[in-house]
Protein backbone atom coordinates (compact mmCIF):
# COMPACT_ATOMS: atom_id res chain seq x y z
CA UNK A 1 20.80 0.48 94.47
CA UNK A 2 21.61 -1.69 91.51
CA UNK A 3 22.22 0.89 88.28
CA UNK A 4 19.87 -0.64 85.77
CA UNK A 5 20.53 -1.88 82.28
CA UNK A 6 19.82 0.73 79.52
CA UNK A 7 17.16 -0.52 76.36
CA UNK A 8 18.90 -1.38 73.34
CA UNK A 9 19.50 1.48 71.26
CA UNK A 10 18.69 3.73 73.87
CA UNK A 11 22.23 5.29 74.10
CA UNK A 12 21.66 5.82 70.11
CA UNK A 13 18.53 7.74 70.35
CA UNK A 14 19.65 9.98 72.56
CA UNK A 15 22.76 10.71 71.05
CA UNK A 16 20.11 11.71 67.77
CA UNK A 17 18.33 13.57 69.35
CA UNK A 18 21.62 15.62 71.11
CA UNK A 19 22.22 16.28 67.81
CA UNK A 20 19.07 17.56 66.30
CA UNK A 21 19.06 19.48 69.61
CA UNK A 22 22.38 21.45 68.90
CA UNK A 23 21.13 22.22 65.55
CA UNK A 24 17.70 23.57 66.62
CA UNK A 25 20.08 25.61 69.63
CA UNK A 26 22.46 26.90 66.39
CA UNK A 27 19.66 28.00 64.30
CA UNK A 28 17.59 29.72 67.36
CA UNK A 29 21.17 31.25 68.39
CA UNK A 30 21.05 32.73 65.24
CA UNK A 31 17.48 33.98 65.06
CA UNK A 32 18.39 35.80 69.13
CA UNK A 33 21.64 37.38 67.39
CA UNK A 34 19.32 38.98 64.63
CA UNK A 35 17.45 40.74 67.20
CA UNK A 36 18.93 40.27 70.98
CA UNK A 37 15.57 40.97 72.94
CA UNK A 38 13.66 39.02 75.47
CA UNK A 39 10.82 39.35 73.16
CA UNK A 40 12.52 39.12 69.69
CA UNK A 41 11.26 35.70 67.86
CA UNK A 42 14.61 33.65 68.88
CA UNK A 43 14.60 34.49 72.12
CA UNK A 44 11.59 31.02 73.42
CA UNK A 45 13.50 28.96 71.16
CA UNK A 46 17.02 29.62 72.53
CA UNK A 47 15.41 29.11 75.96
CA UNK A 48 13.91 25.75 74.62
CA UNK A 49 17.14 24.46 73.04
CA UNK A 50 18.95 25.24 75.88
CA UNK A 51 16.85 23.13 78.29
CA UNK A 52 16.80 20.26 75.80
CA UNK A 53 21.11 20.63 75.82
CA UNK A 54 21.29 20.58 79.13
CA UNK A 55 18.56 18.04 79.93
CA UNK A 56 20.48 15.73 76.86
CA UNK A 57 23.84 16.19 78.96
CA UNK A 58 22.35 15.39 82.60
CA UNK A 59 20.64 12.01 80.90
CA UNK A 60 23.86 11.41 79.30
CA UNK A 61 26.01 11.82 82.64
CA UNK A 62 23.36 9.25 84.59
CA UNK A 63 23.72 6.75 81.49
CA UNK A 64 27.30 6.52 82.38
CA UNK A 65 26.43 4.43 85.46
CA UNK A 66 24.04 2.19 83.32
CA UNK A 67 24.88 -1.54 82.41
CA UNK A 68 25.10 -1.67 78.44
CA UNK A 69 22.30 -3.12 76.66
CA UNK A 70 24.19 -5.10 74.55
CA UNK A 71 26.95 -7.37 75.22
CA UNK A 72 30.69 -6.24 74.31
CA UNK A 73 32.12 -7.62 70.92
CA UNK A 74 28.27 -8.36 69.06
CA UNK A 75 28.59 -7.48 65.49
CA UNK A 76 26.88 -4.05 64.51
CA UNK A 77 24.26 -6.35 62.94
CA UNK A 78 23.66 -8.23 65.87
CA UNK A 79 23.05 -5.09 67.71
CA UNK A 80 21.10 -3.41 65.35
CA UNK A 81 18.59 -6.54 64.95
CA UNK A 82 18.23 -6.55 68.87
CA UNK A 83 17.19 -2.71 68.95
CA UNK A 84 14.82 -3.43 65.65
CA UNK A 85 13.23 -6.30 67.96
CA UNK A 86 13.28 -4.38 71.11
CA UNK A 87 11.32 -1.05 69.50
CA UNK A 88 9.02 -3.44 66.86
CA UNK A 89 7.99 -5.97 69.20
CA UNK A 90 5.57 -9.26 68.11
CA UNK A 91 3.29 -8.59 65.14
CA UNK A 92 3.90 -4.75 65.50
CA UNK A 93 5.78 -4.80 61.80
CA UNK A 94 3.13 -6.85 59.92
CA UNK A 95 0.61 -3.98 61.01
CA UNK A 96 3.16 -1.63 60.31
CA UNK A 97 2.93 -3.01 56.43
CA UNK A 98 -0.62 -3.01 56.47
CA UNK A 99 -0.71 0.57 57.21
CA UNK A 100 1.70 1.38 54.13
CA UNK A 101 -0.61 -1.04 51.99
CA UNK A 102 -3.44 0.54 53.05
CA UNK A 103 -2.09 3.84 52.07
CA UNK A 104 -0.88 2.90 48.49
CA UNK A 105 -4.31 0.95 47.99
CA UNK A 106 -6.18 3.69 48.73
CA UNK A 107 -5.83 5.78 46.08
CA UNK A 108 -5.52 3.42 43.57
CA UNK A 109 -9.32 1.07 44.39
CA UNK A 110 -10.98 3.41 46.74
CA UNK A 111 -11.93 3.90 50.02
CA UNK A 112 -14.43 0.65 50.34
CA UNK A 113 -12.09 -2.10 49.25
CA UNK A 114 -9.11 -0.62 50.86
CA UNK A 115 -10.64 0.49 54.04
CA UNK A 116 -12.30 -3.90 53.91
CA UNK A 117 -8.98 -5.60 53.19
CA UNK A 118 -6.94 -3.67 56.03
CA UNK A 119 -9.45 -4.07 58.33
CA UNK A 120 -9.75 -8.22 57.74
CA UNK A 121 -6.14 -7.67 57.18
CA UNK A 122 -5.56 -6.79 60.76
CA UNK A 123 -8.30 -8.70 62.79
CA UNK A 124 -6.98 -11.87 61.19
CA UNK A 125 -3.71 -11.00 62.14
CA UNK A 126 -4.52 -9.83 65.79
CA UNK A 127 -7.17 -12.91 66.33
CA UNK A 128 -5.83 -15.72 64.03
CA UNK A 129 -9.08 -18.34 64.96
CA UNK A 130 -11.79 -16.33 63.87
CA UNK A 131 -11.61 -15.75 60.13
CA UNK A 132 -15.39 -16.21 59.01
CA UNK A 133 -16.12 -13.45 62.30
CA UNK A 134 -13.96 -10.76 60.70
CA UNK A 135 -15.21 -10.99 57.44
CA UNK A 136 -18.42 -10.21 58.64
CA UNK A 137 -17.39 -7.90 61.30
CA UNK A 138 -14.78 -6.22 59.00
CA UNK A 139 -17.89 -5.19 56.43
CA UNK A 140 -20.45 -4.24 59.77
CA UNK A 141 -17.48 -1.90 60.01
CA UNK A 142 -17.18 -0.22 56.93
CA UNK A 143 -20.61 0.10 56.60
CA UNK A 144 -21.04 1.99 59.81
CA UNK A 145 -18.05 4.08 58.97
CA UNK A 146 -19.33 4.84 55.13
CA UNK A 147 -22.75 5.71 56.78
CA UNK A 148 -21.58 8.08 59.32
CA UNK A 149 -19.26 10.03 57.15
CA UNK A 150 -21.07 10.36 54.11
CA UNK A 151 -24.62 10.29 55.71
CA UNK A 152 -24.33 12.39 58.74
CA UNK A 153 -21.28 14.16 58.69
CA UNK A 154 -21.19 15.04 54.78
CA UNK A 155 -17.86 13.80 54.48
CA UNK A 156 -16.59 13.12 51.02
CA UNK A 157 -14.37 9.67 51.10
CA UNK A 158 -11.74 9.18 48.97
């Protein structure tokens, strides 16, 4: 069986996340020395910490028979573009930005203009041919949304 070829930045990640794992295992070492019971409060967490060490190491050791994702000798920038393109894939970013407009609009105009323009925002995004259809479907929308929330379930919006 052909080893298969490992995602870019995959290698990366789970080095990360080997890390924050021997820093939760530290800190939960230290709240089992505190009190060295089965049922003391570091005792689950030490048990976690361990599995997630040992289950880091054993995807580790199978990695090692992997083909690299990226080719010898590309520049760090090279690689780092591929893994931004490999875990943000097509129009994933542009939403991405809507979302953080969205949240700094919405504080500053409200919850009806903000909630409108991300919505249009994002059909016009996801379904570039029909502009004039979600402007109209973009307020149907909201409307059904304001009318639930503050009409049946008593929900103040922001």
């Amino acid at each position: 069986m052909k080893p298969r070829k490992l995602y870019p930045g995959e290698l990366a990640f789970i080095i990360f996340l080997g890390i924050i794992s021997i820093l939760a295992f530290i800190l939960s070492l230290q709240m089992f020395l505190k009190d060295p019971s089965l049922s003391s409060q570091g005792a689950f967490p030490l048990l976690t910490t361990s599995v997630m060490l040992l289950m880091e190491l054993l995807m580790l050791w199978e990695m090692r028979k992997c083909e690299r994702a990226v080719e010898k000798g590309t520049s760090l920038s090279g690689k780092l573009t591929e893994v931004v393109h490999t875990l943000f894939p097509g129009k994933i970013p542009l939403i991405m930005a809507y979302v953080l407009i969205y949240a700094i609009l919405l504080p500053i105009v409200g919850f009806i203009p903000a909630t409108y323009v991300f919505l249009w925002g994002s059909m016009v995004t996801l379904n570039r041919s029909k502009i004039l259809q979600s402007l109209l479907i973009s307020g149907g929308v909201l409307v059904f949304i304001y009318v639930i929330f503050q009409f049946i379930f008593k929900v103040i919006l922001p």
